[in-house]
C-alpha atoms as a PDB file:
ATOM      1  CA  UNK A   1      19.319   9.868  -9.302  1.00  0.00           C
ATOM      2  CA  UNK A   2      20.166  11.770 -12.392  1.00  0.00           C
ATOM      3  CA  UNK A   3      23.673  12.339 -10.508  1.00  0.00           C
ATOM      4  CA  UNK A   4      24.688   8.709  -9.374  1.00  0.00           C
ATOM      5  CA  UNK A   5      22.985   7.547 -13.223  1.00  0.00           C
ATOM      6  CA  UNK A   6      26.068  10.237 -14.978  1.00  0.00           C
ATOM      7  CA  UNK A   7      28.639   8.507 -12.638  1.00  0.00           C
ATOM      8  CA  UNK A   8      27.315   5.308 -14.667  1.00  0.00           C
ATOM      9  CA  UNK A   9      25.974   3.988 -11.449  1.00  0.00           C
ATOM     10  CA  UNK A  10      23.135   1.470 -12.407  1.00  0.00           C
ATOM     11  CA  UNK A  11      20.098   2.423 -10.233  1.00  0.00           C
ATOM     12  CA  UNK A  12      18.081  -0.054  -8.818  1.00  0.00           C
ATOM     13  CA  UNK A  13      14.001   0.674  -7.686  1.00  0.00           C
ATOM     14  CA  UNK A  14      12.137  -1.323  -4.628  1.00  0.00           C
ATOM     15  CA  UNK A  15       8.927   0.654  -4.943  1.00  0.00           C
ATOM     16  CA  UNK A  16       6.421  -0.462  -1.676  1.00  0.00           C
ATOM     17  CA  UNK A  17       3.269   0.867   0.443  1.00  0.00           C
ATOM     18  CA  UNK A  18       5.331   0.150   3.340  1.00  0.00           C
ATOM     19  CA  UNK A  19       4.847  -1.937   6.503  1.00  0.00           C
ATOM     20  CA  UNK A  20       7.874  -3.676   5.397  1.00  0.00           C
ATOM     21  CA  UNK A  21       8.201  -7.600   5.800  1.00  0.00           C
ATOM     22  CA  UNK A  22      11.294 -10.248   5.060  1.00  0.00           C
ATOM     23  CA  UNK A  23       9.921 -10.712   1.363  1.00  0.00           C
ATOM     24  CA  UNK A  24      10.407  -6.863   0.651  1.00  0.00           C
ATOM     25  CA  UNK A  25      13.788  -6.908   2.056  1.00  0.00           C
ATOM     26  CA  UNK A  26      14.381  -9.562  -0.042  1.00  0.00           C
ATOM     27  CA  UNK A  27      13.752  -7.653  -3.153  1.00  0.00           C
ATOM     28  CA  UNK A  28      16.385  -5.128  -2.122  1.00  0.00           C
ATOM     29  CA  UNK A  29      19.070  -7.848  -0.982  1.00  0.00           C
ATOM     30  CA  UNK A  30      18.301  -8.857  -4.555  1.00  0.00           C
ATOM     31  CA  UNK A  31      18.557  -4.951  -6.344  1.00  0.00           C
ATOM     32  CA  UNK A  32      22.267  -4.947  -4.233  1.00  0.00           C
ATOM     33  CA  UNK A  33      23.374  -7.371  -5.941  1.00  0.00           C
ATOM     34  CA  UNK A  34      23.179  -6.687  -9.427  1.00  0.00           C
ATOM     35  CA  UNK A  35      23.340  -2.157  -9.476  1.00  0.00           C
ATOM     36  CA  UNK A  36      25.254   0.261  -7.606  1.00  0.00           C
ATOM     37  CA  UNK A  37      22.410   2.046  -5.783  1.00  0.00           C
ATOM     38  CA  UNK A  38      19.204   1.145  -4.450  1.00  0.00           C
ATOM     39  CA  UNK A  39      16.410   2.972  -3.480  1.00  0.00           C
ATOM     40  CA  UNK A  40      12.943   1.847  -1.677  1.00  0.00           C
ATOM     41  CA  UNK A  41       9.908   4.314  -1.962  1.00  0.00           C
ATOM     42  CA  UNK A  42       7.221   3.799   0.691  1.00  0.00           C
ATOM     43  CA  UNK A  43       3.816   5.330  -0.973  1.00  0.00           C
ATOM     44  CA  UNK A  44       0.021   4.115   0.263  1.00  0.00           C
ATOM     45  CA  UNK A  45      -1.375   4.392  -3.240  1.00  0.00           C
ATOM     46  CA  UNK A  46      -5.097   6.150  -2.892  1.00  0.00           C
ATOM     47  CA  UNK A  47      -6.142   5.127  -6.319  1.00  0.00           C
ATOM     48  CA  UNK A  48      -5.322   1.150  -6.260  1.00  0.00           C
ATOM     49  CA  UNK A  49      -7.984   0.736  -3.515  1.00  0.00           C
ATOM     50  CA  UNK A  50     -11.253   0.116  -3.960  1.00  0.00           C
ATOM     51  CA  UNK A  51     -12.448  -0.284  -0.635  1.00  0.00           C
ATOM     52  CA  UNK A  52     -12.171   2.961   1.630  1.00  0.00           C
ATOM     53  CA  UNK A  53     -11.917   0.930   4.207  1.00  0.00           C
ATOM     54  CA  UNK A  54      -8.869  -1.250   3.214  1.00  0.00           C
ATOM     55  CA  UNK A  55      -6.464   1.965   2.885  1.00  0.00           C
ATOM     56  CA  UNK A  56      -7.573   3.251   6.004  1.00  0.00           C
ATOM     57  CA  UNK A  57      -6.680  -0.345   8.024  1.00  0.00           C
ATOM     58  CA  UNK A  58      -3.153  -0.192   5.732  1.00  0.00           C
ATOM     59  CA  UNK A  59      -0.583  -0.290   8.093  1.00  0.00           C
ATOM     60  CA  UNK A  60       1.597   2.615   8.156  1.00  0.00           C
ATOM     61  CA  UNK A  61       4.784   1.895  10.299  1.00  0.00           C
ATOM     62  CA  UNK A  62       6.676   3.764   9.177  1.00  0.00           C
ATOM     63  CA  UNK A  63       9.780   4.411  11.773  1.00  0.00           C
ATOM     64  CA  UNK A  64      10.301   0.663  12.046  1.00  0.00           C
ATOM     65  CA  UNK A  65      10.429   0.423   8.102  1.00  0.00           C
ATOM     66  CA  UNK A  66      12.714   3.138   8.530  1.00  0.00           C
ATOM     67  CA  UNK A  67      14.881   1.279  10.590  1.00  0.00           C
ATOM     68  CA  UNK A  68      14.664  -2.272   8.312  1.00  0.00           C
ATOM     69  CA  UNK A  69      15.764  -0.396   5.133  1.00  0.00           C
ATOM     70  CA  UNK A  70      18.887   0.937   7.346  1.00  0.00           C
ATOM     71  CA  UNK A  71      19.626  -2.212   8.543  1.00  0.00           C
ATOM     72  CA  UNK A  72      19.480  -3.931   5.097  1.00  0.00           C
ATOM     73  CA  UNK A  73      21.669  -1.085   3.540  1.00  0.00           C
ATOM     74  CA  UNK A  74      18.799   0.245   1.560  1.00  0.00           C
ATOM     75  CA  UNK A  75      20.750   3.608   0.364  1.00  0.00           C
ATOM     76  CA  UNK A  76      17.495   5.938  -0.615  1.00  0.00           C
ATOM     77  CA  UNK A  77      14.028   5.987   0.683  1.00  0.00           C
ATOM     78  CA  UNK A  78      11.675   8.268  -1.180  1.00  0.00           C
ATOM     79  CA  UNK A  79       9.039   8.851   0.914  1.00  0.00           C
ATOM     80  CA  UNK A  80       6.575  11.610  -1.063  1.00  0.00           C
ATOM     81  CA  UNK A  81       3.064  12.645   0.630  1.00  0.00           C
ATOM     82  CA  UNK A  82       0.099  12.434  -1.164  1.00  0.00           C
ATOM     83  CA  UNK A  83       0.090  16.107  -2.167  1.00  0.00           C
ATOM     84  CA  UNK A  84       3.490  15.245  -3.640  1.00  0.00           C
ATOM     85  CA  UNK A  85       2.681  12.954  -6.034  1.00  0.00           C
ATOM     86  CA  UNK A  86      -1.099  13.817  -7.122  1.00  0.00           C
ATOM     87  CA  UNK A  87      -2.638  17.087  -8.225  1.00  0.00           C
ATOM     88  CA  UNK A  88      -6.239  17.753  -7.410  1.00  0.00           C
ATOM     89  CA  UNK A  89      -8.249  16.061 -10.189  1.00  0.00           C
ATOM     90  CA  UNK A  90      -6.066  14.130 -11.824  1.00  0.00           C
ATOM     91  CA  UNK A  91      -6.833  12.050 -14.196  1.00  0.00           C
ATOM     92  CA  UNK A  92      -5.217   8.588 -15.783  1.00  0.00           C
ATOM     93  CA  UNK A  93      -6.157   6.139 -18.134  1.00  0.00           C
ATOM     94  CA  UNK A  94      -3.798   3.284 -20.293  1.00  0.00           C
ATOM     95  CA  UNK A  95      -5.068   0.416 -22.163  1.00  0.00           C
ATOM     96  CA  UNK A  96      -4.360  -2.377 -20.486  1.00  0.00           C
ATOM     97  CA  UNK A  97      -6.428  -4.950 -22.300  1.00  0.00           C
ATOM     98  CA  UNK A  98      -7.667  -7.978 -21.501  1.00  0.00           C
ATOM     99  CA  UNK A  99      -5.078  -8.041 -18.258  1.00  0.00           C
ATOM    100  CA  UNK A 100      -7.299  -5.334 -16.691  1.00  0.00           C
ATOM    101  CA  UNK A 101      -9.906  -7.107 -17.011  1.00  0.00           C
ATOM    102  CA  UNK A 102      -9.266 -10.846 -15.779  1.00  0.00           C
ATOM    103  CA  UNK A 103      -8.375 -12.500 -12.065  1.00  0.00           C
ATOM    104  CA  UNK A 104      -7.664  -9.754  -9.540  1.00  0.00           C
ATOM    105  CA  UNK A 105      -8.795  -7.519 -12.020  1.00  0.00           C
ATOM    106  CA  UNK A 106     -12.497  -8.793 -12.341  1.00  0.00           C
ATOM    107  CA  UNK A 107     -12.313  -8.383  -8.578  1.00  0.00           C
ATOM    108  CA  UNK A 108     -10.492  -5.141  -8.229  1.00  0.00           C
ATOM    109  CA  UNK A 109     -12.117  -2.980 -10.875  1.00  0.00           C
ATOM    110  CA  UNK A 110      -9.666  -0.294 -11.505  1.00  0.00           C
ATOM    111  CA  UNK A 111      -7.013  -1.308  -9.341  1.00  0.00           C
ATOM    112  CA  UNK A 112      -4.403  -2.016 -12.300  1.00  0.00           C
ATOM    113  CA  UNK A 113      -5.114   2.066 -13.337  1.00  0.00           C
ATOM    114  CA  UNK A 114      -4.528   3.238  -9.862  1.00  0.00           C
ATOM    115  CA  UNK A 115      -0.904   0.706  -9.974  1.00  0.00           C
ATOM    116  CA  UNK A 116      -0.136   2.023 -13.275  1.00  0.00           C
ATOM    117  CA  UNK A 117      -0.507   5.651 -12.406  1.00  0.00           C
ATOM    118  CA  UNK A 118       1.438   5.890  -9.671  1.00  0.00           C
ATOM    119  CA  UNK A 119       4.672   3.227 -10.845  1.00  0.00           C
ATOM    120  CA  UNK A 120       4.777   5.887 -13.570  1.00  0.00           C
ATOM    121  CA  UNK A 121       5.316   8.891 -11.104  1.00  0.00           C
ATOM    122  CA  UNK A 122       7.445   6.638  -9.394  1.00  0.00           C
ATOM    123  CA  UNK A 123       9.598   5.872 -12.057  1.00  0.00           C
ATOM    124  CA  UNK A 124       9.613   9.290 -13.412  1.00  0.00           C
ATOM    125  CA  UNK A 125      11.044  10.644 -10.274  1.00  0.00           C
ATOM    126  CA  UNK A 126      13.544   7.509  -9.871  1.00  0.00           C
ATOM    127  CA  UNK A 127      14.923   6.773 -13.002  1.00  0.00           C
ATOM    128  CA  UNK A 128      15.620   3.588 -12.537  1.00  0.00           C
ATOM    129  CA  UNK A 129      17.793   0.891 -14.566  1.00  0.00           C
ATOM    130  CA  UNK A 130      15.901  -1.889 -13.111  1.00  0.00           C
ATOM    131  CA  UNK A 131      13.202  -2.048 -10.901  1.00  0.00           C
ATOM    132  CA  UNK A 132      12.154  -5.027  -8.434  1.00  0.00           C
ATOM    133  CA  UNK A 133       9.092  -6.250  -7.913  1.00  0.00           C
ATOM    134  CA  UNK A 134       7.074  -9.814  -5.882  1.00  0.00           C
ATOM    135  CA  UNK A 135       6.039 -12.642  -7.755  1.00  0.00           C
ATOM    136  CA  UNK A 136       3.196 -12.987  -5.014  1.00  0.00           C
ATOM    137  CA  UNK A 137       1.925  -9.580  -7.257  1.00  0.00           C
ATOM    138  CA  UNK A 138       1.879 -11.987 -10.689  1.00  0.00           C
ATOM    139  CA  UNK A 139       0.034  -9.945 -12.222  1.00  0.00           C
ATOM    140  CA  UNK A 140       0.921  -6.679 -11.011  1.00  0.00           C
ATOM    141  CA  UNK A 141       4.081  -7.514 -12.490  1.00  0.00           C
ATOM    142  CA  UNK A 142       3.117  -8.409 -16.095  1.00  0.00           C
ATOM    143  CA  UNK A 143       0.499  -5.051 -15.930  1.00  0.00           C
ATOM    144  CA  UNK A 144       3.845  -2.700 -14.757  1.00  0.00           C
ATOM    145  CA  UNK A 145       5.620  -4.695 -18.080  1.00  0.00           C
ATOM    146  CA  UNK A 146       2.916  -3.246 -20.271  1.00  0.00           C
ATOM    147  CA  UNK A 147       2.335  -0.038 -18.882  1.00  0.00           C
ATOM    148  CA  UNK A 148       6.747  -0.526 -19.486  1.00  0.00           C
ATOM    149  CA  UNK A 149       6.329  -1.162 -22.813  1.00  0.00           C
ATOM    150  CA  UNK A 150       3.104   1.830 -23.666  1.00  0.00           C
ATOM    151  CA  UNK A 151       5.591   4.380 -22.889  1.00  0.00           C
ATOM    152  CA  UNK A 152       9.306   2.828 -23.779  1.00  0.00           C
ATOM    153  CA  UNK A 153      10.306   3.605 -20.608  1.00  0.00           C
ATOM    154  CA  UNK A 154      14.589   2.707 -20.457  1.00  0.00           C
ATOM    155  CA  UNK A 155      13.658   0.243 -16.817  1.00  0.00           C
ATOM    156  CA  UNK A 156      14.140  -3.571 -16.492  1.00  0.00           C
ATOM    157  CA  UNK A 157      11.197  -5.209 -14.798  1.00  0.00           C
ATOM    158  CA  UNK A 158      12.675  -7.947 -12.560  1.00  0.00           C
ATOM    159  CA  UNK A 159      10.481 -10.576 -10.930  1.00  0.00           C
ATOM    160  CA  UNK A 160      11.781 -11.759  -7.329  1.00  0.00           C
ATOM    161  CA  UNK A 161      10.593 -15.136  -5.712  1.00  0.00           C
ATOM    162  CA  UNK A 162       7.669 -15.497  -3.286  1.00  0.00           C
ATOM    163  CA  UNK A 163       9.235 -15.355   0.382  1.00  0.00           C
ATOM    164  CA  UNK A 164       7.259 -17.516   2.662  1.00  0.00           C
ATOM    165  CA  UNK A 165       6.428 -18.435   6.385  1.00  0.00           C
ATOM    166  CA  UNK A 166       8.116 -21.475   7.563  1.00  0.00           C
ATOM    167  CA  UNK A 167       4.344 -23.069   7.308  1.00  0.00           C
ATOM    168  CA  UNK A 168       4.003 -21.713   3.581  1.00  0.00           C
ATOM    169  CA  UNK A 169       2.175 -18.853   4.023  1.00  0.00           C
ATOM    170  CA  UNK A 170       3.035 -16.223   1.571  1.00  0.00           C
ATOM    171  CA  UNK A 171       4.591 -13.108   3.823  1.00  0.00           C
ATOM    172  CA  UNK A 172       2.698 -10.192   2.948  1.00  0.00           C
ATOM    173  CA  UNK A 173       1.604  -6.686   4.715  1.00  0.00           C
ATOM    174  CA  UNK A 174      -1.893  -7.619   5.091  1.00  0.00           C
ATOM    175  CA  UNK A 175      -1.244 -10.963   7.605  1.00  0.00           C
ATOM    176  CA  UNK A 176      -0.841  -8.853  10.350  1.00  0.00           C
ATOM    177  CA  UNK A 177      -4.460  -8.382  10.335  1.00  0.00           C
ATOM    178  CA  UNK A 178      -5.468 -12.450  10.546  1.00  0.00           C
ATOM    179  CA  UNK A 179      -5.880 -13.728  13.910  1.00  0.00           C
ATOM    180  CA  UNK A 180      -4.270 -16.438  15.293  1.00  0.00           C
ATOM    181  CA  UNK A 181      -7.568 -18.952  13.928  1.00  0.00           C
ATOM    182  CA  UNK A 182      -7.125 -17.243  10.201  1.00  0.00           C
ATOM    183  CA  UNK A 183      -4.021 -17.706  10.577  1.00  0.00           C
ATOM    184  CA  UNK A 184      -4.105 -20.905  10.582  1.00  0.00           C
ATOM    185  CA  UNK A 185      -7.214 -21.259   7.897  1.00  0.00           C
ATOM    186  CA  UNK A 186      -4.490 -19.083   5.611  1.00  0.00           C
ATOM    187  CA  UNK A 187      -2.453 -21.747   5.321  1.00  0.00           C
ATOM    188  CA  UNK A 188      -4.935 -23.839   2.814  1.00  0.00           C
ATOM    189  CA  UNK A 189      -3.978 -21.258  -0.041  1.00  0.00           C
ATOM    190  CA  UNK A 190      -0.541 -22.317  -0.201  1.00  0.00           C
ATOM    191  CA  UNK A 191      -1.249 -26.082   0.754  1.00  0.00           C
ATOM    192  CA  UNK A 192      -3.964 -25.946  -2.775  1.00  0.00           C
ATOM    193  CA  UNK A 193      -1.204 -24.465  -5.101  1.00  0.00           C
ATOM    194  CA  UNK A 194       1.232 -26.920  -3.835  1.00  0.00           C
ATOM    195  CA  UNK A 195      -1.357 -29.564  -4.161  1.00  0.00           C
ATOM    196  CA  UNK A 196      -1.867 -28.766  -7.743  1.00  0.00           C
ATOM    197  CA  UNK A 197       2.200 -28.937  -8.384  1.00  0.00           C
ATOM    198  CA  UNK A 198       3.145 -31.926  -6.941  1.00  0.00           C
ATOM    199  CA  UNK A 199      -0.562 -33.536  -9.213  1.00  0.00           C
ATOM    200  CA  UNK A 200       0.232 -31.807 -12.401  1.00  0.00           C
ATOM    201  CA  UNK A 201       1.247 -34.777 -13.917  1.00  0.00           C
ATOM    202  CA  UNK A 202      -1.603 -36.904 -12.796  1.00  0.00           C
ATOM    203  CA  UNK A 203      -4.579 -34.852 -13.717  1.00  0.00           C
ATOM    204  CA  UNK A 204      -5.981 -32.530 -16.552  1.00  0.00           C
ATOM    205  CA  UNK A 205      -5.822 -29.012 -15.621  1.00  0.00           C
ATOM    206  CA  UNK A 206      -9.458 -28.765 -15.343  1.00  0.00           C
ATOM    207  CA  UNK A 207      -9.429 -31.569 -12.659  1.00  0.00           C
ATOM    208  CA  UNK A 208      -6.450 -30.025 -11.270  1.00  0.00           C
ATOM    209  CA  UNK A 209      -9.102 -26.872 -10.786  1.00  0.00           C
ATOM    210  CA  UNK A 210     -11.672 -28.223  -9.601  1.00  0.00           C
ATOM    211  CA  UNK A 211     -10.354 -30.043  -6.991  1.00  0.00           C
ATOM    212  CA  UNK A 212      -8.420 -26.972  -5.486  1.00  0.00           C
ATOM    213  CA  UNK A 213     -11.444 -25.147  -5.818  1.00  0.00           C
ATOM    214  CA  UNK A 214     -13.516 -27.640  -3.856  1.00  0.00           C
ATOM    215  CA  UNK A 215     -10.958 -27.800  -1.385  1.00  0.00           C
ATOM    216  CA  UNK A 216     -10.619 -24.119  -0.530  1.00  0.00           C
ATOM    217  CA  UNK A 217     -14.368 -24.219  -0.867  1.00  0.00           C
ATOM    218  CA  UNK A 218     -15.155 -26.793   1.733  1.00  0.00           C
ATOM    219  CA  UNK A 219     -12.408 -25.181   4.214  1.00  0.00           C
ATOM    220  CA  UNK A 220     -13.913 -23.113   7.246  1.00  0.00           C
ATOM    221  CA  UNK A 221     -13.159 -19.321   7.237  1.00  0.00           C
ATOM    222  CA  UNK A 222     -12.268 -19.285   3.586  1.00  0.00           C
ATOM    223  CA  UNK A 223     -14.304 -17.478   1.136  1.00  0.00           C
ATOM    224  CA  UNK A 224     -12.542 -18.509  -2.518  1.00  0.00           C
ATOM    225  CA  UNK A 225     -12.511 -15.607  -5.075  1.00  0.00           C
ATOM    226  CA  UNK A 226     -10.253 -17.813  -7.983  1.00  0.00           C
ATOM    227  CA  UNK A 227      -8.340 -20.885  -8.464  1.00  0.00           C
ATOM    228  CA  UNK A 228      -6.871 -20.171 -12.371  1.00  0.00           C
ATOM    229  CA  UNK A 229      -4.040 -22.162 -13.727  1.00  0.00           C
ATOM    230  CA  UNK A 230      -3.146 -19.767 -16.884  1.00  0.00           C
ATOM    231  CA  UNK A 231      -0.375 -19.837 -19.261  1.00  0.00           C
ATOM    232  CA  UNK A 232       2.484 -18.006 -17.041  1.00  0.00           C
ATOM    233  CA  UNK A 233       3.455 -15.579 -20.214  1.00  0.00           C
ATOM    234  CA  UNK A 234      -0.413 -14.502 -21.165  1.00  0.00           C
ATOM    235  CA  UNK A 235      -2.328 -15.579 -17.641  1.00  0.00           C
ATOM    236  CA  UNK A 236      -5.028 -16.125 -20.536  1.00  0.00           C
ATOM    237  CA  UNK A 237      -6.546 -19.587 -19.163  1.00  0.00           C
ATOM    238  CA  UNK A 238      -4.143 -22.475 -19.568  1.00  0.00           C
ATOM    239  CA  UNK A 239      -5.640 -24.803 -22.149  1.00  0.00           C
ATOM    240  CA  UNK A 240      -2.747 -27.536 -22.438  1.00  0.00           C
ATOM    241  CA  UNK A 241      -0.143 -29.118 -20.402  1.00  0.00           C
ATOM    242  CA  UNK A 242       2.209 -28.352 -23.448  1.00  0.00           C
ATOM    243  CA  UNK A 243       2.581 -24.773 -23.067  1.00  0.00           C
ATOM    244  CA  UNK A 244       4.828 -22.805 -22.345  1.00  0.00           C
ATOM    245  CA  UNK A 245       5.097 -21.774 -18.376  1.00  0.00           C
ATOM    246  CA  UNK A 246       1.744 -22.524 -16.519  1.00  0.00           C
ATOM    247  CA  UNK A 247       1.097 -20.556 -12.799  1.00  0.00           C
ATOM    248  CA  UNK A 248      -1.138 -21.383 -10.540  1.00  0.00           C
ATOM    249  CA  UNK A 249      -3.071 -18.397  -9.114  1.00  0.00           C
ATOM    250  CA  UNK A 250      -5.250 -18.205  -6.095  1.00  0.00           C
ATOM    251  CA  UNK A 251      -7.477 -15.332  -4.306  1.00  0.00           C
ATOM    252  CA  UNK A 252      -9.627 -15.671  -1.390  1.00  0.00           C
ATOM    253  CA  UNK A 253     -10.260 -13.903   1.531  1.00  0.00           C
ATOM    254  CA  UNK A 254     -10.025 -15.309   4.992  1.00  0.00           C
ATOM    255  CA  UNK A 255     -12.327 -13.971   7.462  1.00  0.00           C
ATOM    256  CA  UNK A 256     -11.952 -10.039   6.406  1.00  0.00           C
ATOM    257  CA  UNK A 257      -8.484 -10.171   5.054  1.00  0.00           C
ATOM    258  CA  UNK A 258      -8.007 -10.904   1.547  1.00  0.00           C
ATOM    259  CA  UNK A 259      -4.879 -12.474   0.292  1.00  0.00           C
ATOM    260  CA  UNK A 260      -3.863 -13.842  -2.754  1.00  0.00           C
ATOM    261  CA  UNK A 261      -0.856 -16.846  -3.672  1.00  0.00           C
ATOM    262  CA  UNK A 262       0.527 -18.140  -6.980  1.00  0.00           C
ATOM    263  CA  UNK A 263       2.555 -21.234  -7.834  1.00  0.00           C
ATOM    264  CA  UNK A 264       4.949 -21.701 -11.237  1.00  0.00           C
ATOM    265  CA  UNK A 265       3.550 -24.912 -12.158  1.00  0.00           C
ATOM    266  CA  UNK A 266       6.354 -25.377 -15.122  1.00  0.00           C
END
């Protein structure tokens, strides 16, 4: 990259685990249009899972991703192996404050060191000018801006839209593994964020809450995690309608598959 970045080619980053979906091609139709070359990585990330289990199930298809990035003129694909990008060992720690420690974080213990630790690698090897990341990953995204701003790394942290089913349902990697019921009991996530949009100006937020709690509570193959509306720029806990930028953010898992939504309130 070091080449193409002398040239004063802007470089643009799409870094994934893989089993590739419309809302990741997205992010690189988006990276094409504002820098002159785009690269994809495709890593499953050990250290951001906490269940054994769930990176063993991770789908890994990894010829037909091949194939997508061609197809949506992708130009690089760094594709490391494990042994690539850890040394036997290793060790990695950041302060990450309270964001470690709140929403998927509280559930996910960890999981925002494992991210950080290997977006670093990734950008080290990359270089990037910008890179592009899901809003569905809310808080990914504002942990990767502080980890960003720890080590004044030169990269732009951009923040795509959610890409969604024509029902609502947020595309993501882990959908393939609802059946065709869950599937269909998914579809409440989206339906309580929306919900709590289009009542925003009738309710308190606490109301606002409680209600899409109860509602993802009392729905059959749904086992709620969260239901936070948070101040968009903090995700501290939203404590007025006045502030500004409030998201909605939702976690739950439906039968054994958990999957998590957010909503930009205002």
């Amino acid at each position: 990259m070091l080449d193409l970045k002398s040239q004063g080619d802007t470089v643009g980053f799409v870094p994934t685990m893989g089993a590739l979906h419309q809302g990741h091609l997205s992010l690189i139709d988006i990276a094409r249009a504002s820098c002159d070359t785009v690269v994809c990585s495709i890593f499953v990330n050990p250290t951001q899972f906490n269940d054994p289990k769930d990176l063993e199930k991770y789908p890994r298809p990894v010829e037909a991703d091949i194939e997508k990035l061609k197809t949506e003129g992708c130009d690089v694909l760094f594709l490391p192996s494990t042994d690539e990008m850890y040394a036997a060992n290793e060790t990695w720690h950041i302060d990450l404050g309270y964001l470690e420690n709140i929403l998927e974080g509280e559930f996910r213990p960890g999981h925002y060191q494992g991210v950080t630790q290997i977006v670093k690698k990734l950008f080290d090897v990359v270089t990037p000018d910008k890179a592009f990341f899901g809003q569905k990953d809310y808080q990914q995204v504002m942990v990767i801006n502080k980890m960003v701003e720890i080590f004044k790394m030169p990269v732009e942290i951009i923040m795509c839209p959610i890409l969604r089913e024509a029902d609502g349902l947020a595309m993501s990697s882990r959908n393939i593994h609802l059946s065709a019921t869950e599937r269909k009991q998914s579809l409440a996530l989206s339906q309580s964020l929306l919900d709590a949009k289009r009542n925003f100006t009738m309710s308190t937020l606490e109301a606002l809450e409680q209600h899409s709690a109860a509602f993802l509570e009392n729905k059959e193959g749904i086992k709620l995690e969260y239901f936070k509306i948070c101040n968009a720029n903090t995700l501290l806990p939203a404590k007025s309608k006045d502030e500004d930028g409030l998201v909605a953010l939702v976690a739950a898992k439906v039968g054994a598959t958990r999957l998590i939504d957010n909503i930009i309130i205002k």
